[in-house]
Structure formats: C-alpha cells, structure tokens
PDB file of N, CA and C in Angstrom:
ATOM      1  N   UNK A   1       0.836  -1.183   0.000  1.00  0.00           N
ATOM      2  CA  UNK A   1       0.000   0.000   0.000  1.00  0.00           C
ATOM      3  C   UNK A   1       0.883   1.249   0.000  1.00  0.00           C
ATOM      4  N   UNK A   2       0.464   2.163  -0.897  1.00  0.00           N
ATOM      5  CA  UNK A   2       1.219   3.281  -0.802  1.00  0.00           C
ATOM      6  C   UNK A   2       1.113   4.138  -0.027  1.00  0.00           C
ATOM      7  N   UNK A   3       1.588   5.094   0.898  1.00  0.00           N
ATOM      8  CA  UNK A   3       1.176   5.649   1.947  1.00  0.00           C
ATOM      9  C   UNK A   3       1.262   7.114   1.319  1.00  0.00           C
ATOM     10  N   UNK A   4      -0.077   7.845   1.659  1.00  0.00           N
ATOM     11  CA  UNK A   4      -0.303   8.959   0.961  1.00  0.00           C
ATOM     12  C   UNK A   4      -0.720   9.642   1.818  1.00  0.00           C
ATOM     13  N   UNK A   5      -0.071   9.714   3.267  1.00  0.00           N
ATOM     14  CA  UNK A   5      -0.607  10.622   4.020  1.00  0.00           C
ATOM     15  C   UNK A   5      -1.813  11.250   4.480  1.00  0.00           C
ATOM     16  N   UNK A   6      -2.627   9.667   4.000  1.00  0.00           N
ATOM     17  CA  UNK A   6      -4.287  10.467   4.094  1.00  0.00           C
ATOM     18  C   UNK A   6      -4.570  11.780   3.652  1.00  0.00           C
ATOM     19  N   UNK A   7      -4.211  11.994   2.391  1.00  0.00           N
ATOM     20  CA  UNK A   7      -4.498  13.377   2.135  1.00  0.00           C
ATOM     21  C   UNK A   7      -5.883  13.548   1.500  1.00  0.00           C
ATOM     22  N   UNK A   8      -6.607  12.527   0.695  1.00  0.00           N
ATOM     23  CA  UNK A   8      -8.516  12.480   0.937  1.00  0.00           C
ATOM     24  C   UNK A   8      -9.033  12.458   2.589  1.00  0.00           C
ATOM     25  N   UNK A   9      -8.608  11.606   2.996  1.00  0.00           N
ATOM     26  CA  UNK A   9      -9.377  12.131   4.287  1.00  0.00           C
ATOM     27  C   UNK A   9      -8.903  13.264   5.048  1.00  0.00           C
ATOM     28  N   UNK A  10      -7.597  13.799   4.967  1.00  0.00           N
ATOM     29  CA  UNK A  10      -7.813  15.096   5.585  1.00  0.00           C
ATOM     30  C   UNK A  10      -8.176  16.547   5.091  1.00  0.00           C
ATOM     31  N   UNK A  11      -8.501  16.141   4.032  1.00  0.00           N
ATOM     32  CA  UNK A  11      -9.317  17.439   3.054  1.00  0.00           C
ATOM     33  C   UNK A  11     -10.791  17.047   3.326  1.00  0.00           C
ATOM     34  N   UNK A  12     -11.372  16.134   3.470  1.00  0.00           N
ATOM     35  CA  UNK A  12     -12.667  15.912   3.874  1.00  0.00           C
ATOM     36  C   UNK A  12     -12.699  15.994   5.468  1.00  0.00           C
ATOM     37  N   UNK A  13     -12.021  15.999   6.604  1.00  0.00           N
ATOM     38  CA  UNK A  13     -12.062  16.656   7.727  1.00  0.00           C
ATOM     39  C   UNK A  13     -12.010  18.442   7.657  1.00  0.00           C
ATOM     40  N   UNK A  14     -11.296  19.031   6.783  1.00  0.00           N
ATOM     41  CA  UNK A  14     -11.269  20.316   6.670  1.00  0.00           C
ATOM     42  C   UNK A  14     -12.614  20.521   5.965  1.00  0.00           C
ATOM     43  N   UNK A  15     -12.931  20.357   4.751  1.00  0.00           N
ATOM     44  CA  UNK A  15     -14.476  20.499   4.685  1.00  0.00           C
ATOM     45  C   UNK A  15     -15.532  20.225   5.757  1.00  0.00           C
ATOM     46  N   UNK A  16     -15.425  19.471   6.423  1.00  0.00           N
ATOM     47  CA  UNK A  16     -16.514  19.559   7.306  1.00  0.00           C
ATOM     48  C   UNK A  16     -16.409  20.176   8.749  1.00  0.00           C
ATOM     49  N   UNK A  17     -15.335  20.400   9.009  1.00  0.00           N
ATOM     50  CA  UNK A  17     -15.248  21.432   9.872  1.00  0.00           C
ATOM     51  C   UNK A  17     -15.288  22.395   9.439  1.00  0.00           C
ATOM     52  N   UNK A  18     -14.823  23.100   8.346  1.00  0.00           N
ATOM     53  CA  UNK A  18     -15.466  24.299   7.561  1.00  0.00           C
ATOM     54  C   UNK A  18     -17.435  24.501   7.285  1.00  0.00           C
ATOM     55  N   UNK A  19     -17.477  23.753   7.282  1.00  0.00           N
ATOM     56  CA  UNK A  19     -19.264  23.601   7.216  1.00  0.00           C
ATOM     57  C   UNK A  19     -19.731  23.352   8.202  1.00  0.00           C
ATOM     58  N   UNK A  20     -19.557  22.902   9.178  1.00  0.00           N
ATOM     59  CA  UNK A  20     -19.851  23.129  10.959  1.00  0.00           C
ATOM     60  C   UNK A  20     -19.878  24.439  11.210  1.00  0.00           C
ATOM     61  N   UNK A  21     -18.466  25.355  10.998  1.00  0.00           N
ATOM     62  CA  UNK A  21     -18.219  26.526  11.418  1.00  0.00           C
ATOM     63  C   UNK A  21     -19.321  27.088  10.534  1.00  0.00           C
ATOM     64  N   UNK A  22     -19.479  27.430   9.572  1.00  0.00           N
ATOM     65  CA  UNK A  22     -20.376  28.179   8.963  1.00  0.00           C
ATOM     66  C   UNK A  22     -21.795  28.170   9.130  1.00  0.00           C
ATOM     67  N   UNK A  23     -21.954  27.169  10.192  1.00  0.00           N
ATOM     68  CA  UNK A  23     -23.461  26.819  10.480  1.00  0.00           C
ATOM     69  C   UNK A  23     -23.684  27.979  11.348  1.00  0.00           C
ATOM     70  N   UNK A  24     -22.547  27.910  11.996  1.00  0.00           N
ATOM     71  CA  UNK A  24     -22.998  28.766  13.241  1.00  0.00           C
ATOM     72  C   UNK A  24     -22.579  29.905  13.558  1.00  0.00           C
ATOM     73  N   UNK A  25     -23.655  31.142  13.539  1.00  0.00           N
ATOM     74  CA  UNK A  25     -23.882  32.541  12.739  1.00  0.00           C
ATOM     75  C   UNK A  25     -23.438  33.171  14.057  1.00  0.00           C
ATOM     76  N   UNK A  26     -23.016  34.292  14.083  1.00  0.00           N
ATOM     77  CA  UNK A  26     -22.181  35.230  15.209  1.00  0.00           C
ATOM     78  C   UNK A  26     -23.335  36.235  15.151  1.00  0.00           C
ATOM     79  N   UNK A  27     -24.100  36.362  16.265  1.00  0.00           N
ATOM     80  CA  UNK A  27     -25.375  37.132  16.667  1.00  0.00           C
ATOM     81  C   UNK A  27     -25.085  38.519  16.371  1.00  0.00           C
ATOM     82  N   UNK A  28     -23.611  39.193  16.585  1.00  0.00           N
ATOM     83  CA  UNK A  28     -23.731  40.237  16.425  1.00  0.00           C
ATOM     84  C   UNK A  28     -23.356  40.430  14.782  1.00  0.00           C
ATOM     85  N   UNK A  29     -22.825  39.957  14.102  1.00  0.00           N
ATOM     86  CA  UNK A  29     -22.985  40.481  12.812  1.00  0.00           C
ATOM     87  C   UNK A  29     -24.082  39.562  11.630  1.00  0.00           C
ATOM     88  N   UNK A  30     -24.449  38.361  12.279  1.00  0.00           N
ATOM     89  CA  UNK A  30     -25.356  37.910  11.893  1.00  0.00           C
ATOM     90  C   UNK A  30     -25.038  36.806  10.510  1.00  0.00           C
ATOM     91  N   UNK A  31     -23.690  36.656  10.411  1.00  0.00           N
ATOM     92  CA  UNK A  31     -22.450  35.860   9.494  1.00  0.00           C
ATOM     93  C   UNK A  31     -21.797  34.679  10.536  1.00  0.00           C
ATOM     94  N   UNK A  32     -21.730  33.770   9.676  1.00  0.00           N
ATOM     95  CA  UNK A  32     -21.273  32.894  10.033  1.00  0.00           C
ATOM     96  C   UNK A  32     -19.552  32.983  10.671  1.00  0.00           C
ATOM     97  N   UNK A  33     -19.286  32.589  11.807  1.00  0.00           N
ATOM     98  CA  UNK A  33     -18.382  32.682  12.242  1.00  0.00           C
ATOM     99  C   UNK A  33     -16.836  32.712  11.677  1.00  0.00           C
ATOM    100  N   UNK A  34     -15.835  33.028  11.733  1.00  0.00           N
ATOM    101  CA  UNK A  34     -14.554  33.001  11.151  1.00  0.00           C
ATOM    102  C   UNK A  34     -13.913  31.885  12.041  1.00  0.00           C
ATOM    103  N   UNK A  35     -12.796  31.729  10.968  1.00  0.00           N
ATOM    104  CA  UNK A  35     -11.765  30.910  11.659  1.00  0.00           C
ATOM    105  C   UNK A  35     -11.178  31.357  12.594  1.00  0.00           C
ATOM    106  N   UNK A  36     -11.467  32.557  12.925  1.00  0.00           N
ATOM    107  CA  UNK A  36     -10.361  33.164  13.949  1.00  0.00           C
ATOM    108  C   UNK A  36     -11.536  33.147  15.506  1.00  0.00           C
ATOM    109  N   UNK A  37     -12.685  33.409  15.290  1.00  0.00           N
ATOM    110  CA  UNK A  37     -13.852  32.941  16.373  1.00  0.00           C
ATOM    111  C   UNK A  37     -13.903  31.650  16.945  1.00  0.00           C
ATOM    112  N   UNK A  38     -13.922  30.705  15.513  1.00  0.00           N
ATOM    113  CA  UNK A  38     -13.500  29.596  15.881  1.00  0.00           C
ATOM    114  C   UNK A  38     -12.709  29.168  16.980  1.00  0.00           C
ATOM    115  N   UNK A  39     -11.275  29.310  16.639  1.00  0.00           N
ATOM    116  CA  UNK A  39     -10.255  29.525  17.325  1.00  0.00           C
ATOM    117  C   UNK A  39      -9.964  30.110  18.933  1.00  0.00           C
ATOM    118  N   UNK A  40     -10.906  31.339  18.753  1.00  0.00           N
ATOM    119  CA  UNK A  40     -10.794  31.568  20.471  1.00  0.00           C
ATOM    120  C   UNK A  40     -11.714  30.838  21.020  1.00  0.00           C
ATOM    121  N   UNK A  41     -12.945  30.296  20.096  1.00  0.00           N
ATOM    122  CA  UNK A  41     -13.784  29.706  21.487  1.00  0.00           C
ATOM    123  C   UNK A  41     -13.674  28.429  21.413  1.00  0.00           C
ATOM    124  N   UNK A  42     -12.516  27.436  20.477  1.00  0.00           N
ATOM    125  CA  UNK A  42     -12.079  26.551  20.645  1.00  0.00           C
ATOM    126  C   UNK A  42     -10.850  26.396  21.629  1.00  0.00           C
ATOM    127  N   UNK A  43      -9.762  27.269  22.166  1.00  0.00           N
ATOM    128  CA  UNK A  43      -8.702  27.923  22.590  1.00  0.00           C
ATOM    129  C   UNK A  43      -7.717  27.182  21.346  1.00  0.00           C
ATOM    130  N   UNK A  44      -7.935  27.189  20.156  1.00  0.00           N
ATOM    131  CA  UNK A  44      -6.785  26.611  18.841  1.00  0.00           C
ATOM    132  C   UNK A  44      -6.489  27.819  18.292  1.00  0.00           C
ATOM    133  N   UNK A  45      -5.656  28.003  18.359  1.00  0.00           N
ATOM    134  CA  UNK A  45      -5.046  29.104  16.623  1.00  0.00           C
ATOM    135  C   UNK A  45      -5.359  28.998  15.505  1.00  0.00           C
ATOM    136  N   UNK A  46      -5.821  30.112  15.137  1.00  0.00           N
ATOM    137  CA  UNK A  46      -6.244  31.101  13.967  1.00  0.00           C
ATOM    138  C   UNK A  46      -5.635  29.239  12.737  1.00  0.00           C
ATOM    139  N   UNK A  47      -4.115  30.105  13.150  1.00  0.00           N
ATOM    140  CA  UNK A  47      -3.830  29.063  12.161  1.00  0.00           C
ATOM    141  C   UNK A  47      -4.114  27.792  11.954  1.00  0.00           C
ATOM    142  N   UNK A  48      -3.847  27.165  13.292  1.00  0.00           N
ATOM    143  CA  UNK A  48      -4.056  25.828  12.789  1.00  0.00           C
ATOM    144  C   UNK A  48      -5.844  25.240  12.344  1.00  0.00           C
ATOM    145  N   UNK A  49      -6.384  26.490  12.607  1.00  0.00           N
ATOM    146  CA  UNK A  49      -8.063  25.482  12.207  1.00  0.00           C
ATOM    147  C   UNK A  49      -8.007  26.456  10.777  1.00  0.00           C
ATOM    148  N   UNK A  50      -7.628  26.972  10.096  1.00  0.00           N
ATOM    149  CA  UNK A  50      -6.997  27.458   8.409  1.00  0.00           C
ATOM    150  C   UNK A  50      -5.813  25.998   8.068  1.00  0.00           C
ATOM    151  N   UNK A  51      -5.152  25.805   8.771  1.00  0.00           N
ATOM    152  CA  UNK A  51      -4.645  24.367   8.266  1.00  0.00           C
ATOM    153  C   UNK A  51      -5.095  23.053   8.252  1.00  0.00           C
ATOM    154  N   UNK A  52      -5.879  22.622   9.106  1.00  0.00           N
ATOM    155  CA  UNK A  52      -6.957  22.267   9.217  1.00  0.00           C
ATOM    156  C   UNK A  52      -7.951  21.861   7.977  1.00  0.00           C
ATOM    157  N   UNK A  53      -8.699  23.240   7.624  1.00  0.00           N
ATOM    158  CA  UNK A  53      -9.608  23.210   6.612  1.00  0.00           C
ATOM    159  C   UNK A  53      -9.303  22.852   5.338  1.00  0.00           C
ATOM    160  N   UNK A  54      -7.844  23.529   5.222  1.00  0.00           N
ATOM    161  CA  UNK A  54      -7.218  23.387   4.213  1.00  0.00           C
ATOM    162  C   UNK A  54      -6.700  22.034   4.368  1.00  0.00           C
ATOM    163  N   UNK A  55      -6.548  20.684   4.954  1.00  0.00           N
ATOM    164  CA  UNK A  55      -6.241  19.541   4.887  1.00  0.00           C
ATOM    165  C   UNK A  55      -4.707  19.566   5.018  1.00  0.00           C
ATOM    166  N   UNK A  56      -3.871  20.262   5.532  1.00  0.00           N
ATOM    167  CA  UNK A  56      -2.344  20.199   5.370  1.00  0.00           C
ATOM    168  C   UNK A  56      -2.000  20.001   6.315  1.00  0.00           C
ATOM    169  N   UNK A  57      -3.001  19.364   8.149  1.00  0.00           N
ATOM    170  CA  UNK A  57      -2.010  19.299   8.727  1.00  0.00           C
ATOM    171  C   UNK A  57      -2.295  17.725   9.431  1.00  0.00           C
ATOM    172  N   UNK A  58      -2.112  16.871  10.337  1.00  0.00           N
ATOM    173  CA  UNK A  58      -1.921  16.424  10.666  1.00  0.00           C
ATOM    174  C   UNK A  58      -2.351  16.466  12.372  1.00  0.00           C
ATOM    175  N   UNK A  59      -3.478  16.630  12.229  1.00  0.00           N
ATOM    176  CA  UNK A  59      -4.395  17.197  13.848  1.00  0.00           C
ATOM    177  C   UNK A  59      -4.394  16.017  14.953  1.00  0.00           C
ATOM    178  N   UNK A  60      -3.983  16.771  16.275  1.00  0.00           N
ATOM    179  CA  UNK A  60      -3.534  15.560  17.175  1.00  0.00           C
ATOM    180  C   UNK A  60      -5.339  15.888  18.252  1.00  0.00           C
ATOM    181  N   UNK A  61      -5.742  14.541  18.606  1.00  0.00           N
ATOM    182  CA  UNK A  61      -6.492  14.217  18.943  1.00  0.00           C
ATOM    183  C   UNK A  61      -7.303  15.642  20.205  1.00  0.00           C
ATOM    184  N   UNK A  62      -6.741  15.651  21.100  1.00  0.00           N
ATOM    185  CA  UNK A  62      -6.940  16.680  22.063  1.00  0.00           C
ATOM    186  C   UNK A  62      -7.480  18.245  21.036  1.00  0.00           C
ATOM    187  N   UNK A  63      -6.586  18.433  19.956  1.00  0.00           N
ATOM    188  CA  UNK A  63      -7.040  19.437  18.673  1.00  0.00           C
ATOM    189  C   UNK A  63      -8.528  19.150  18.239  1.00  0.00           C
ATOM    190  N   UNK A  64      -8.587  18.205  18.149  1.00  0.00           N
ATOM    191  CA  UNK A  64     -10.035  17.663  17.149  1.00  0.00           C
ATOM    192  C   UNK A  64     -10.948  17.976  18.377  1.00  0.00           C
ATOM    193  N   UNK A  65     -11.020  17.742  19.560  1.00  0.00           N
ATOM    194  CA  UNK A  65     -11.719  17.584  20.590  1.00  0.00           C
ATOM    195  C   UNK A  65     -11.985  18.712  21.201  1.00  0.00           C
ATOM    196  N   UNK A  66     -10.699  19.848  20.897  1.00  0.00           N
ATOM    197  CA  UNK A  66     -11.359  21.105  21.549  1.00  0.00           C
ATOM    198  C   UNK A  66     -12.420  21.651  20.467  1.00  0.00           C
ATOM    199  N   UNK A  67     -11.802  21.495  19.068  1.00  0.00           N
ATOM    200  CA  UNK A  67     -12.637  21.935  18.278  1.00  0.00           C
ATOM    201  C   UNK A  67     -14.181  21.517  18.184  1.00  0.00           C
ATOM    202  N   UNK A  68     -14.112  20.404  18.223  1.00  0.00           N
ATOM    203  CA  UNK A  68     -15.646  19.429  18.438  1.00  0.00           C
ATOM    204  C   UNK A  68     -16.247  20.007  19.417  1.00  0.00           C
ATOM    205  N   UNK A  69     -15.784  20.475  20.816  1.00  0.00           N
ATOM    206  CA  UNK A  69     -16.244  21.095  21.260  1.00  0.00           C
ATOM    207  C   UNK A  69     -16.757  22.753  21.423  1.00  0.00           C
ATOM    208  N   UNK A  70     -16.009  23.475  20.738  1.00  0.00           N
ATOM    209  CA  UNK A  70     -16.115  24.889  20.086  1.00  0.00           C
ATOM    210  C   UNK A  70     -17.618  24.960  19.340  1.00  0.00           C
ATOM    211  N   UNK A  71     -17.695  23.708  18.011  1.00  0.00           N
ATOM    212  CA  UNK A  71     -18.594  23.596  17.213  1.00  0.00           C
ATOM    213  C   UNK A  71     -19.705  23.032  18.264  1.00  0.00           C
ATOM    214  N   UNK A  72     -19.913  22.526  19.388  1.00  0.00           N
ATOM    215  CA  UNK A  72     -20.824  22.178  20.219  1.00  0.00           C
ATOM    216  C   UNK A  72     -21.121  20.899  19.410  1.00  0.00           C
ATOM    217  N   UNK A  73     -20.546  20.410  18.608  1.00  0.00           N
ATOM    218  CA  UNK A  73     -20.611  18.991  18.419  1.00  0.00           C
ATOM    219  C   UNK A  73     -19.871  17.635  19.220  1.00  0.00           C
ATOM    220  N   UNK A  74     -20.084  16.392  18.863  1.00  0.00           N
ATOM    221  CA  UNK A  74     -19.224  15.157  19.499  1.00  0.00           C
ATOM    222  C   UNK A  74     -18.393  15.232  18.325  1.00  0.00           C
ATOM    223  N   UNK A  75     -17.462  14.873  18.816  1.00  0.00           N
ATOM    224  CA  UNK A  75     -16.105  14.469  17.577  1.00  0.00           C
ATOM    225  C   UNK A  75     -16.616  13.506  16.404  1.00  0.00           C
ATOM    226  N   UNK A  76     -17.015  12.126  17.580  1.00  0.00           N
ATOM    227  CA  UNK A  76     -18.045  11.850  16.012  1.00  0.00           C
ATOM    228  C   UNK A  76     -18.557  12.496  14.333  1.00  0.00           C
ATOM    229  N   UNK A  77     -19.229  13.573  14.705  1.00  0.00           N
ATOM    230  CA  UNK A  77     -19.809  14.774  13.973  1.00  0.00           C
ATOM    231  C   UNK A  77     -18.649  15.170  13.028  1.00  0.00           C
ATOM    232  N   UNK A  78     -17.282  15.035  13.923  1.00  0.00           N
ATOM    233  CA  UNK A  78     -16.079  15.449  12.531  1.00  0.00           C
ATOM    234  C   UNK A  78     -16.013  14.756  11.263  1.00  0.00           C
ATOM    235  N   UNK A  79     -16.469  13.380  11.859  1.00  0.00           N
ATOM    236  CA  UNK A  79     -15.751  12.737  10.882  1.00  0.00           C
ATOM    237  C   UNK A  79     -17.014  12.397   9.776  1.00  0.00           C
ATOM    238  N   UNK A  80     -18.290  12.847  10.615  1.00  0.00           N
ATOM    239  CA  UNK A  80     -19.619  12.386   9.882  1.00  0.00           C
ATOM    240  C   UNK A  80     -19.860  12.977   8.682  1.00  0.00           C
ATOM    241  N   UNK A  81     -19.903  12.651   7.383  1.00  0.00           N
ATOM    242  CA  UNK A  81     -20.451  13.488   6.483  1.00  0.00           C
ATOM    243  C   UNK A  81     -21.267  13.181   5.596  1.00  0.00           C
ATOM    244  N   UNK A  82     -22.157  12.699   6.335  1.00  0.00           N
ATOM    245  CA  UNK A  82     -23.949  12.186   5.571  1.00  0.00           C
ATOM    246  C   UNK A  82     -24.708  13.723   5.402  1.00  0.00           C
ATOM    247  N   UNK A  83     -24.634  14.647   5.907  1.00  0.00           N
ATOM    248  CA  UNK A  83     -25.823  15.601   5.808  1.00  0.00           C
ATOM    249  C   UNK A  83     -24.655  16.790   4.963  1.00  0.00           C
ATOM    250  N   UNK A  84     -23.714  16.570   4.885  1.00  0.00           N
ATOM    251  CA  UNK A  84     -22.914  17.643   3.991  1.00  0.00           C
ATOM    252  C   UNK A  84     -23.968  18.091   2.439  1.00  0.00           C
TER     253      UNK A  84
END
C-alpha cells in the first residue's frame, strides 16, 4: 500500500469542519463565524483550524476535541459526512 498521508481524508475533515463553522452565525454580525472565532472559542489558533480546513495538517487528537467542542458537536460529527 502506498502511503499517501491520508491526504482524501484530511481534506474531507477540513471540509466539514469548515461547514460546521459556517453553520454557526455570530449574533452580532449575523455571518457565520470566522476561523479566527472559531479559534478563540475553541482555545486553537487562527492558524491551525486554516490548516486544518485546508487539509495540510496532521491534527492531534486533544485538537479535534477542543474543536468538536467549540462547534458544540461530538467528535463523532467530525468525521460524519452524511448531511454535507
């Protein structure tokens, strides 16, 4: 088997955490949240949930979990992508 770094599945984790985030609209401007909102109310960096989306990085478990929790989802939910 050739090892390809999971790079389909980690472009399909960045899509759907990109579409989580966008679900959920920031009351005061009434737009879907940024990566950088994300980020503080996940406590992750800007950057890494932009690397992330973009599939380039290599996300360590405790990462996925704050985020899952940011999005008020179960981690489960990351990896789910039936309703995409």
């Amino acid at each position: 088997m050739i090892n390809d770094n999971f790079i389909a599945e980690k472009e399909a984790l960045g899509i759907r955490i990109q579409v989580l985030r966008q679900r959920i609209i920031n009351p005061d401007t009434g737009k879907p949240i940024s990566q950088e909102e994300l980020g503080y109310i996940s406590n992750v960096a800007k950057k890494t949930i932009g690397e992330l989306e973009r599939g380039v990085t290599n996300p360590k478990l405790e990462t996925l979990l704050m985020i899952s929790k940011g999005l008020n989802v179960s981690i489960k939910d990351l990896f789910t992508i039936d309703d995409i």
